[in-house]
PDB file of N, CA and C in Angstrom:
ATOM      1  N   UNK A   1      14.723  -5.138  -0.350  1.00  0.00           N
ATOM      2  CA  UNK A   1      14.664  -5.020  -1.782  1.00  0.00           C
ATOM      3  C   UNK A   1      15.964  -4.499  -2.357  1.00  0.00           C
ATOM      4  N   UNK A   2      17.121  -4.692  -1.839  1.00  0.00           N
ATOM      5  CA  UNK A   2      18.414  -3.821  -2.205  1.00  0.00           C
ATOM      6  C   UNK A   2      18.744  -4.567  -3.242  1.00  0.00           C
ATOM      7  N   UNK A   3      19.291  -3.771  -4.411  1.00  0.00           N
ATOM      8  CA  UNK A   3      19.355  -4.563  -5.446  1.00  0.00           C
ATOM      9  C   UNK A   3      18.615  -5.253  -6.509  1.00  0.00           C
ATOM     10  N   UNK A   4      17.214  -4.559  -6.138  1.00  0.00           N
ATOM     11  CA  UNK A   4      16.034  -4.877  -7.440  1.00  0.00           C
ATOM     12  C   UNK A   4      16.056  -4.187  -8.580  1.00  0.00           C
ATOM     13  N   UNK A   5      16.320  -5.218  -9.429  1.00  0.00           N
ATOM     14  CA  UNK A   5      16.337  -5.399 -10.548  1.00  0.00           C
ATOM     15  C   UNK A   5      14.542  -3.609 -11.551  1.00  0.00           C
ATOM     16  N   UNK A   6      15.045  -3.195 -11.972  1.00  0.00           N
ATOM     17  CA  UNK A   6      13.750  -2.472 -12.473  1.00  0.00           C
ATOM     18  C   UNK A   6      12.613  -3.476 -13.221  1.00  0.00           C
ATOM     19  N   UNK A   7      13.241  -4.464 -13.927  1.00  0.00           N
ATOM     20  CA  UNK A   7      11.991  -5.646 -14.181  1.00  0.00           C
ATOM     21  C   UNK A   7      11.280  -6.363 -13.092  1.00  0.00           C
ATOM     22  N   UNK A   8      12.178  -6.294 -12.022  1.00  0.00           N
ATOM     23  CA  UNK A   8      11.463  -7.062 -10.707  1.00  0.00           C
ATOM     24  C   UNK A   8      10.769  -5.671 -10.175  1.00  0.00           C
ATOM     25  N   UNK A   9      11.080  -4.584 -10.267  1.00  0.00           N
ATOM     26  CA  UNK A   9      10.390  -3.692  -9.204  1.00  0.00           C
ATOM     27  C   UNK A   9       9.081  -3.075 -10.199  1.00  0.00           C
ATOM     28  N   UNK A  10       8.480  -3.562 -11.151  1.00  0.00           N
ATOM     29  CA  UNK A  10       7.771  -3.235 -12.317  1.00  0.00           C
ATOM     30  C   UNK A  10       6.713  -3.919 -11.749  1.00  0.00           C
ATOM     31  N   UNK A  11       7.057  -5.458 -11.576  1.00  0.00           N
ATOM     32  CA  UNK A  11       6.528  -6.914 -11.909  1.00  0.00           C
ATOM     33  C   UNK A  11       5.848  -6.443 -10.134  1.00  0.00           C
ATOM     34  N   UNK A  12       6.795  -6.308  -9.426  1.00  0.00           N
ATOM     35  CA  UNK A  12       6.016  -5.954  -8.164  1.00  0.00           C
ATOM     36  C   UNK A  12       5.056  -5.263  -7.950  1.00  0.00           C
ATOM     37  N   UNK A  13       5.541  -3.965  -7.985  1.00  0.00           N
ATOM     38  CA  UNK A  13       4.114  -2.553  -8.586  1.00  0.00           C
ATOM     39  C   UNK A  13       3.143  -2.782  -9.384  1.00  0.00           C
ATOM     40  N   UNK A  14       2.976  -4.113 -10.536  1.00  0.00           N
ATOM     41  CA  UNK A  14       2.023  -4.543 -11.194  1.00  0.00           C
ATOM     42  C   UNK A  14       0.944  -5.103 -10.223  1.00  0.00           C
ATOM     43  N   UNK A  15       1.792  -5.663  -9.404  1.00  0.00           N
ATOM     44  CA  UNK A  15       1.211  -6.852  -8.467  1.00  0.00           C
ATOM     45  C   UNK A  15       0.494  -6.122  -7.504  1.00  0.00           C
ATOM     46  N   UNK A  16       1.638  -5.231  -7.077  1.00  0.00           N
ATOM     47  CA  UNK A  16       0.752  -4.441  -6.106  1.00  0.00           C
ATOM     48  C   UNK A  16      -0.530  -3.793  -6.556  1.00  0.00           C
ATOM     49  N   UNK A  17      -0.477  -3.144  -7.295  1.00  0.00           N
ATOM     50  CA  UNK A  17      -1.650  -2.396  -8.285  1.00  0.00           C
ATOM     51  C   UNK A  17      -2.705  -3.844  -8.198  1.00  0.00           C
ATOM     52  N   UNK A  18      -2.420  -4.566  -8.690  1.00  0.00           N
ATOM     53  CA  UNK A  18      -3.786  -5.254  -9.022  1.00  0.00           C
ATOM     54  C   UNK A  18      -4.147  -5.913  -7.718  1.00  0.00           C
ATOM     55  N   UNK A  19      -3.203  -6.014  -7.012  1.00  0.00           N
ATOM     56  CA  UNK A  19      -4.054  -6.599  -5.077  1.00  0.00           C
ATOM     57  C   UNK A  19      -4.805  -5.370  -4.867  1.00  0.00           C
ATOM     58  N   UNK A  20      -4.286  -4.235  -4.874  1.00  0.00           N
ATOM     59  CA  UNK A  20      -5.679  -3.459  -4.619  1.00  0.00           C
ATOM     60  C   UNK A  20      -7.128  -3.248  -5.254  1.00  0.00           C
ATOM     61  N   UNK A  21      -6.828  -3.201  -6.840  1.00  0.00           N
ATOM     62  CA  UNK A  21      -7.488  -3.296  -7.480  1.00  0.00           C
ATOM     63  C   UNK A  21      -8.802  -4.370  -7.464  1.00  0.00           C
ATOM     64  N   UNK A  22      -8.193  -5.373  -6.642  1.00  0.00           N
ATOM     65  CA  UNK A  22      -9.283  -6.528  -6.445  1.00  0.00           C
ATOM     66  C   UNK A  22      -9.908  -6.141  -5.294  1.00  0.00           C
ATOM     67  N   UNK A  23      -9.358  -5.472  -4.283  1.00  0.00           N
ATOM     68  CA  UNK A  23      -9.845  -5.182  -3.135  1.00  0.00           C
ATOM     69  C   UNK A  23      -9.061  -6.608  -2.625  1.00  0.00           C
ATOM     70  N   UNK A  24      -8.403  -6.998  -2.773  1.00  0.00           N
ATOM     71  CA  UNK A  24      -7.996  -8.688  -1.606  1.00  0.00           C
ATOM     72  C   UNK A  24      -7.298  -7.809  -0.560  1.00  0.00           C
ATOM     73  N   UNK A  25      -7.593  -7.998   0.289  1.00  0.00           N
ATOM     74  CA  UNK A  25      -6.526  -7.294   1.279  1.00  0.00           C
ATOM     75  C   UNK A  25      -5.409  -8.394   1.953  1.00  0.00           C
ATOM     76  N   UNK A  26      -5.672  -9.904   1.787  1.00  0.00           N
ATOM     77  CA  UNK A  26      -4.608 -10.583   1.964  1.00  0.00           C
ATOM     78  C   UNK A  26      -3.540 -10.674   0.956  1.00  0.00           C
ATOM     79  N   UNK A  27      -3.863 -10.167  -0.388  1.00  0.00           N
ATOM     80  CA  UNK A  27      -2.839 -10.365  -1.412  1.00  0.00           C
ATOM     81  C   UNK A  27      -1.991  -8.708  -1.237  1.00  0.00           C
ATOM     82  N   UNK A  28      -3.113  -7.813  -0.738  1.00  0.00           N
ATOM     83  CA  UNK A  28      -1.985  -6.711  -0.546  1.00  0.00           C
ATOM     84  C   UNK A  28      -1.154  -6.417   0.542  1.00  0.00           C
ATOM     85  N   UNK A  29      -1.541  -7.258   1.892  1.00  0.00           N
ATOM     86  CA  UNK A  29      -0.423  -7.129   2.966  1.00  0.00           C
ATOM     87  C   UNK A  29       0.246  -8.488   2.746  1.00  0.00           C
ATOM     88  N   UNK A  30       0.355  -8.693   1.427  1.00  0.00           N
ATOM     89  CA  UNK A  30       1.851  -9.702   1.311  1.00  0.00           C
ATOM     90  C   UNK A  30       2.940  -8.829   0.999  1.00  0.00           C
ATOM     91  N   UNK A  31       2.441  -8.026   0.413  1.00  0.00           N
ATOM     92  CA  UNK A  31       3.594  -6.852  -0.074  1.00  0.00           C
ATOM     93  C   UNK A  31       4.625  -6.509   1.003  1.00  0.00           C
ATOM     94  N   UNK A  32       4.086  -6.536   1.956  1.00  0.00           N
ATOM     95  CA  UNK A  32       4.735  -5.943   3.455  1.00  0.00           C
ATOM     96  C   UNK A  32       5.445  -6.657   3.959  1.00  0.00           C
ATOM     97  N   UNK A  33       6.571  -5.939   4.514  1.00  0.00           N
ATOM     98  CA  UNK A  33       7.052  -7.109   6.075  1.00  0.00           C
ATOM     99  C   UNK A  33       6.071  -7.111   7.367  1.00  0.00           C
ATOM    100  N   UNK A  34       5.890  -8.144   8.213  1.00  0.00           N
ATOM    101  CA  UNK A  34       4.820  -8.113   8.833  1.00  0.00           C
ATOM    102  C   UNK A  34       5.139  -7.091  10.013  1.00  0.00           C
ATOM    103  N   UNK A  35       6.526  -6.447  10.150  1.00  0.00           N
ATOM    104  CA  UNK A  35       6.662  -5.357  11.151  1.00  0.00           C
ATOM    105  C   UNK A  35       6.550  -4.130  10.502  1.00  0.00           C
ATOM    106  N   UNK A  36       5.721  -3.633   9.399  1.00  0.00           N
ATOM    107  CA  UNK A  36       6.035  -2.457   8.361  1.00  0.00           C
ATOM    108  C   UNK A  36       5.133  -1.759   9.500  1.00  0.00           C
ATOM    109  N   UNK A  37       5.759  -0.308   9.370  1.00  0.00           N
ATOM    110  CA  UNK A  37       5.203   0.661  10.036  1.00  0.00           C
ATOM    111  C   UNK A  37       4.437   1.696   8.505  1.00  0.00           C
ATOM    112  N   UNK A  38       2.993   1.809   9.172  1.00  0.00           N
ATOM    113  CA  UNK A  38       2.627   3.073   8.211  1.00  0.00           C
ATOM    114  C   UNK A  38       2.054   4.475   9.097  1.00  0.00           C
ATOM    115  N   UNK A  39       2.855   5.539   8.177  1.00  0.00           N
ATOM    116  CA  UNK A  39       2.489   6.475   9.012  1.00  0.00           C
ATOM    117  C   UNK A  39       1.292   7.914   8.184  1.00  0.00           C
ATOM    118  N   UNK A  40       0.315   8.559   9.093  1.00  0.00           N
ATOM    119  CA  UNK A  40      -0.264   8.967   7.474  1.00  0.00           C
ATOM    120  C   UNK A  40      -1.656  10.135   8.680  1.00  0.00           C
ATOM    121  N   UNK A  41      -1.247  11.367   8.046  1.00  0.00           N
ATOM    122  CA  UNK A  41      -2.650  11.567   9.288  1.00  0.00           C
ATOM    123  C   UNK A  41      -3.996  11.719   9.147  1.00  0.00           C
ATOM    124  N   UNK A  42      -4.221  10.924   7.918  1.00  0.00           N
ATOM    125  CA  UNK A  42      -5.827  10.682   8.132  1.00  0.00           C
ATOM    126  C   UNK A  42      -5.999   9.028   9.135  1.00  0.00           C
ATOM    127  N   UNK A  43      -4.857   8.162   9.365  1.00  0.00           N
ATOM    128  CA  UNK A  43      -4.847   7.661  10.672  1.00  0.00           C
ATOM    129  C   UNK A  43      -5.613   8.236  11.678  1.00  0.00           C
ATOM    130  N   UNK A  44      -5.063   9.506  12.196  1.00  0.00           N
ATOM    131  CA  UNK A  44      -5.711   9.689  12.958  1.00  0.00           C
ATOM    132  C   UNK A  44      -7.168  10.216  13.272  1.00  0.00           C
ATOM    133  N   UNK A  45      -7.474  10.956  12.127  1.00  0.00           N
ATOM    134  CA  UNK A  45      -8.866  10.933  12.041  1.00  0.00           C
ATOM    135  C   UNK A  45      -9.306   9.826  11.601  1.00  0.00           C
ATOM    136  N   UNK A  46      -9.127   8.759  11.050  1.00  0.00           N
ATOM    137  CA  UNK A  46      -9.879   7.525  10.948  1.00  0.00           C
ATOM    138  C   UNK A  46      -9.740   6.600  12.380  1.00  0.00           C
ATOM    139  N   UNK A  47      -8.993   6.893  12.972  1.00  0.00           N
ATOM    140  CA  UNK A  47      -8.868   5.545  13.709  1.00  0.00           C
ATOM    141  C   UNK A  47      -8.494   6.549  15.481  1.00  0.00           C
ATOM    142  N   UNK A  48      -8.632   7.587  15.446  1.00  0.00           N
ATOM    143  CA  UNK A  48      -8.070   8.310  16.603  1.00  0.00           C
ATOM    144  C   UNK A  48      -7.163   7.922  17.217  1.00  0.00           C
ATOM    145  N   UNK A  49      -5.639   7.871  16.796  1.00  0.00           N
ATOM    146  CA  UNK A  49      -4.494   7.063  17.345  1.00  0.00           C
ATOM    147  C   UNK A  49      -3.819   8.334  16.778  1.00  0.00           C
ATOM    148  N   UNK A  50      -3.426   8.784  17.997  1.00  0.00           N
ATOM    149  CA  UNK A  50      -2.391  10.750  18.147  1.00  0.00           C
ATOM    150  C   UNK A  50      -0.972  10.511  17.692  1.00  0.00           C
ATOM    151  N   UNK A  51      -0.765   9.286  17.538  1.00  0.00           N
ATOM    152  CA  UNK A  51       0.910   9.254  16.831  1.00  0.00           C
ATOM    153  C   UNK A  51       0.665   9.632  15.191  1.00  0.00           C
ATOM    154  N   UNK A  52      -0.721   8.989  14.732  1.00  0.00           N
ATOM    155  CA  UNK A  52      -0.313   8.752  13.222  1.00  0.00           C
ATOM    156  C   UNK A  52       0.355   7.751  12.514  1.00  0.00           C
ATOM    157  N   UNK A  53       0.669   6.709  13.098  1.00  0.00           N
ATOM    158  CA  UNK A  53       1.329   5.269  12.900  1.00  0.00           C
ATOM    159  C   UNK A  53       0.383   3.968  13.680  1.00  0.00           C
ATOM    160  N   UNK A  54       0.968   3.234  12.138  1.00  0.00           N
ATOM    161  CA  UNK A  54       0.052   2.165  12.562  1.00  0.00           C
ATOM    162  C   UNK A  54       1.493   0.862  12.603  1.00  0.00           C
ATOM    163  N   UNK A  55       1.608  -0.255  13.296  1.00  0.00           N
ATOM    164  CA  UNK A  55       2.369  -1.088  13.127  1.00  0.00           C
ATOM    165  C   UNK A  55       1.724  -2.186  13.053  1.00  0.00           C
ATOM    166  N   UNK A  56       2.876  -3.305  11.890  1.00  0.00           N
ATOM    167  CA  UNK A  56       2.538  -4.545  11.649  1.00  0.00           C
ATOM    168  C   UNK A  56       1.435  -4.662  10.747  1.00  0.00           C
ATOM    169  N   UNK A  57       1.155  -5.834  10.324  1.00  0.00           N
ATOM    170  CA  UNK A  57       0.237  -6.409   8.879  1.00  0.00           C
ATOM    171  C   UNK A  57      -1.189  -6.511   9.846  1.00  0.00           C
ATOM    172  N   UNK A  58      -1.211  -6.900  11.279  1.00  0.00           N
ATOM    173  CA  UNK A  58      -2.917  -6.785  12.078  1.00  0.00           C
ATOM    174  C   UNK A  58      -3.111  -5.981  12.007  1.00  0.00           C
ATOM    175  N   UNK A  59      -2.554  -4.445  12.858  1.00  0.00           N
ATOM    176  CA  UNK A  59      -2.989  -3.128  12.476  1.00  0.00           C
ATOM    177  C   UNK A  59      -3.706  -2.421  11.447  1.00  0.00           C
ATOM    178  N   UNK A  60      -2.529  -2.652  10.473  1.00  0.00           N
ATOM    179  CA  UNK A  60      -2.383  -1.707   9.136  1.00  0.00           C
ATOM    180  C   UNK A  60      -3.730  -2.548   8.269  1.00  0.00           C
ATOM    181  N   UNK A  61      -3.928  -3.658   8.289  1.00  0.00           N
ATOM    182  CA  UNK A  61      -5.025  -4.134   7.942  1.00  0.00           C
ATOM    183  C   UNK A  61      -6.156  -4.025   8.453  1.00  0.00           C
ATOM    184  N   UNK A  62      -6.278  -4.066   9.743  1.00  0.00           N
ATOM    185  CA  UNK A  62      -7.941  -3.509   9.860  1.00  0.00           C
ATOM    186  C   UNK A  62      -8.066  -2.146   9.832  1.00  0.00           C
ATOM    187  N   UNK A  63      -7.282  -1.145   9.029  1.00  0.00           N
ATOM    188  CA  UNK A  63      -7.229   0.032   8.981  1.00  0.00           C
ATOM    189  C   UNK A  63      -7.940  -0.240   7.312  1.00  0.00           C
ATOM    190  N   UNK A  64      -6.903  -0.776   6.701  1.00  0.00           N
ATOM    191  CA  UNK A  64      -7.328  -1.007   5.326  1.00  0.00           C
ATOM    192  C   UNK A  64      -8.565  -1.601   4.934  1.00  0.00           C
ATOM    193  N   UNK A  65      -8.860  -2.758   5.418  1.00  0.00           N
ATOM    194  CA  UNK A  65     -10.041  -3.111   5.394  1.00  0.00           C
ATOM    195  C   UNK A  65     -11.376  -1.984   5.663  1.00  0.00           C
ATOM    196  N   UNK A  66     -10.829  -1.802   6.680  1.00  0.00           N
ATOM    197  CA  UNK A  66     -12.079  -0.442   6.860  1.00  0.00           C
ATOM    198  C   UNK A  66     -12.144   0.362   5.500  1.00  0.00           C
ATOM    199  N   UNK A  67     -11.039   1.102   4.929  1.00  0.00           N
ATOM    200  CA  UNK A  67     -10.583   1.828   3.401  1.00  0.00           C
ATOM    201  C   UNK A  67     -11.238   0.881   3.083  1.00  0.00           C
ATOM    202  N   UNK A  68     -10.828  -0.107   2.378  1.00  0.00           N
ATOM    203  CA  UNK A  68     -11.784  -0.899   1.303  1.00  0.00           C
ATOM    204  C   UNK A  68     -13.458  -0.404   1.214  1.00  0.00           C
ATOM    205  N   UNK A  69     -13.468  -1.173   2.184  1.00  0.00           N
ATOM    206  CA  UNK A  69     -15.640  -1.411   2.571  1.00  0.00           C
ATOM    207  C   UNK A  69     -15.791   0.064   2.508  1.00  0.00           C
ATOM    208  N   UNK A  70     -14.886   1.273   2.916  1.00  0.00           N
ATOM    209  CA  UNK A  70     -15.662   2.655   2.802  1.00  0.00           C
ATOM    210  C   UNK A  70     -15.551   3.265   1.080  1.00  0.00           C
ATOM    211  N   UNK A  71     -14.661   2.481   0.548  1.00  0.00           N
ATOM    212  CA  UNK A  71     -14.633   2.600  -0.904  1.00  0.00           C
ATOM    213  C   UNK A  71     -14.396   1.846  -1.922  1.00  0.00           C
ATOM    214  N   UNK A  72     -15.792   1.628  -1.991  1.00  0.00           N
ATOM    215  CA  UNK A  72     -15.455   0.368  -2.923  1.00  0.00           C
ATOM    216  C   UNK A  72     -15.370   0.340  -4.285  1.00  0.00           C
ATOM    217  N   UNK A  73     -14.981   2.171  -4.631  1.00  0.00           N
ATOM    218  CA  UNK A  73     -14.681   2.196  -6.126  1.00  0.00           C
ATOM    219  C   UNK A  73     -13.482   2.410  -6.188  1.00  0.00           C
ATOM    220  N   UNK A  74     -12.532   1.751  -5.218  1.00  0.00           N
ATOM    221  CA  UNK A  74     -11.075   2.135  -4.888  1.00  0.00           C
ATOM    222  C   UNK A  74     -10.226   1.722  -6.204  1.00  0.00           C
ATOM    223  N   UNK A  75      -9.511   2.800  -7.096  1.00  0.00           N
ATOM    224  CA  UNK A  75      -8.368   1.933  -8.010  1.00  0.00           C
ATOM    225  C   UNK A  75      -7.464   2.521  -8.008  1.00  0.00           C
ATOM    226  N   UNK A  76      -6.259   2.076  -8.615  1.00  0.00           N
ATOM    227  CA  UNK A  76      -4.571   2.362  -8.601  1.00  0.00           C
ATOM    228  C   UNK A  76      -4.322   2.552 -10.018  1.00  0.00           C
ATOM    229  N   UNK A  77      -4.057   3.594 -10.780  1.00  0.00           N
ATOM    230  CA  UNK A  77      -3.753   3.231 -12.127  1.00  0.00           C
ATOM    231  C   UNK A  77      -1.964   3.320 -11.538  1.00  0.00           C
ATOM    232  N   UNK A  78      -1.252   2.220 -12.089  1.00  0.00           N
ATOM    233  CA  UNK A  78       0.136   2.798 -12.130  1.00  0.00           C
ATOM    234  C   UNK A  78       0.767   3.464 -13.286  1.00  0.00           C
ATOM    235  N   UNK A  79       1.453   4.325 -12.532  1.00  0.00           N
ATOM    236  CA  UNK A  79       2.274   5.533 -13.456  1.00  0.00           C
ATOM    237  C   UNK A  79       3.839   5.218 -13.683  1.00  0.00           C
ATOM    238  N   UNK A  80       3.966   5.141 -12.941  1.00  0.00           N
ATOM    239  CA  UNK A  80       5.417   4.610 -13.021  1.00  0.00           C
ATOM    240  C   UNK A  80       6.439   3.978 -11.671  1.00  0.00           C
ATOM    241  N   UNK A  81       7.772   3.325 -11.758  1.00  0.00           N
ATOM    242  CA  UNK A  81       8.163   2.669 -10.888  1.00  0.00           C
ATOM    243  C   UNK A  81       9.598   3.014 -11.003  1.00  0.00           C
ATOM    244  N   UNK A  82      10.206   3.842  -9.440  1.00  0.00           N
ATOM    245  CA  UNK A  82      11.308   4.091  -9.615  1.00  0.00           C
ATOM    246  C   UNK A  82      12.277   2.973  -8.256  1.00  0.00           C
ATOM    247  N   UNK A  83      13.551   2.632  -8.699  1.00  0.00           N
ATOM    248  CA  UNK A  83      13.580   1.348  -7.638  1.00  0.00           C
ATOM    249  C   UNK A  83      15.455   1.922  -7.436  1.00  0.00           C
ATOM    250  N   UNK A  84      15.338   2.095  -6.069  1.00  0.00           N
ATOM    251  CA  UNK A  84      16.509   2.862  -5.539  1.00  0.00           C
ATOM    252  C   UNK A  84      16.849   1.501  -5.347  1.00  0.00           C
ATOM    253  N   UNK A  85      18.000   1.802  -3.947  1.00  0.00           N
ATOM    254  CA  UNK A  85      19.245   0.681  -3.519  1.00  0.00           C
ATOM    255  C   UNK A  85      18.216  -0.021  -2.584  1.00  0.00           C
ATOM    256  N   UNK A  86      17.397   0.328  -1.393  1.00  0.00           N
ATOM    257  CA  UNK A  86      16.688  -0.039  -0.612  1.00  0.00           C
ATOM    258  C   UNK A  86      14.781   0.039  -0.626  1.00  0.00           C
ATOM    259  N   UNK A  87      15.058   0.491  -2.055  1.00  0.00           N
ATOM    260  CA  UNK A  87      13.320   1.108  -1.899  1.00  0.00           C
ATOM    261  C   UNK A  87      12.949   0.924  -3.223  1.00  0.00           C
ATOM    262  N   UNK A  88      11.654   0.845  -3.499  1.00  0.00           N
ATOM    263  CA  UNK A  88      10.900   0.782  -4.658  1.00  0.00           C
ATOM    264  C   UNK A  88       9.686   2.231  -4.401  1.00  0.00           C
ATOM    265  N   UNK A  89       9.862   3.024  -5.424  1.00  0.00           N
ATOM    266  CA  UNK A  89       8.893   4.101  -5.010  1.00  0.00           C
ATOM    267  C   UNK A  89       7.414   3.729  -5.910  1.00  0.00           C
ATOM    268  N   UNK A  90       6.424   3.746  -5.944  1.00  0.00           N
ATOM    269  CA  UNK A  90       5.305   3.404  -7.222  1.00  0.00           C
ATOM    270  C   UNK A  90       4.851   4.668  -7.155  1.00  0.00           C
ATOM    271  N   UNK A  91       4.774   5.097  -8.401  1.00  0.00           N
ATOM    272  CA  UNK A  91       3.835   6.392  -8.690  1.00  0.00           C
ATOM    273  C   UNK A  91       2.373   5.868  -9.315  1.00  0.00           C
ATOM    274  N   UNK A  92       1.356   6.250  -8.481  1.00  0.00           N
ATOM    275  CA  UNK A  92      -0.227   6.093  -9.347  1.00  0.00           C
ATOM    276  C   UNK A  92      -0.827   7.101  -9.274  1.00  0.00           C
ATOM    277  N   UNK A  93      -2.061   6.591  -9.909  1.00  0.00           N
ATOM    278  CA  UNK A  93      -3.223   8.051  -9.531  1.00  0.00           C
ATOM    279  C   UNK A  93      -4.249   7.010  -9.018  1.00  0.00           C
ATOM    280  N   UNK A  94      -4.568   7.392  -8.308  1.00  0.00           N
ATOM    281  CA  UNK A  94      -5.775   6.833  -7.518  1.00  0.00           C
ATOM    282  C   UNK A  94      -7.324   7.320  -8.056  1.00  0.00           C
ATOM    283  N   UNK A  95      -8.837   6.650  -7.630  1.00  0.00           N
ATOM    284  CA  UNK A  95      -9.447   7.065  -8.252  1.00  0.00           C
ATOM    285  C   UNK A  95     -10.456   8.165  -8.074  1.00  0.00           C
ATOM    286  N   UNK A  96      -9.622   9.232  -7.017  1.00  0.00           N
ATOM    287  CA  UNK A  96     -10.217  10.547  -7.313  1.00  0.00           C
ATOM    288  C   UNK A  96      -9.047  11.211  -7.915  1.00  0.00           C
ATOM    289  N   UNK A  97      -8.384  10.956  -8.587  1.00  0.00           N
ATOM    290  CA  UNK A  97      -7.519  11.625  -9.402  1.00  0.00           C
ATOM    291  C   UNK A  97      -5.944  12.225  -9.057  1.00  0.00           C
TER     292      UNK A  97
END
């Protein structure tokens, strides 16, 4: 993403926001490169894996999928979108606040 434009990194974070929002989980691991590493430690209490990292779009998706189906009042309001040299950060609130 080096070099995104703040109208492109808006238009993205919109996008992203509303793939979750639908619950599609194929429209939200488009977002990704298919080698994206996520790291996070309710991983490991969800999924008992002692690193805390999940790799790739198979992984990280049947992780998500599971998230989905366990909440299915899941939403993203976006807050705002800050878009460095290599990164796009999205600020939301999610829907326990």
């Amino acid at each position: 993403m080096s070099g995104m434009r703040p109208e492109d990194a808006r238009r993205f974070a919109a996008q992203w926001a509303a793939a979750w929002n639908a619950h599609d989980l194929d429209r939200i691991l488009s977002h990704y490169a298919d080698d994206f590493v996520m790291r996070s430690p309710v991983i490991v209490q969800m999924t008992g894996e002692s690193s805390g990292s999940l790799r790739g779009k198979a992984a990280v998706g049947a992780y998500w999928g599971r998230a989905l189906a366990a909440f299915p009042g899941l939403r993203f309001e976006l807050l705002d979108v800050l878009c460095g040299m290599d990164s796009v950060t999205i600020y939301y609130q999610g829907h326990r606040g």
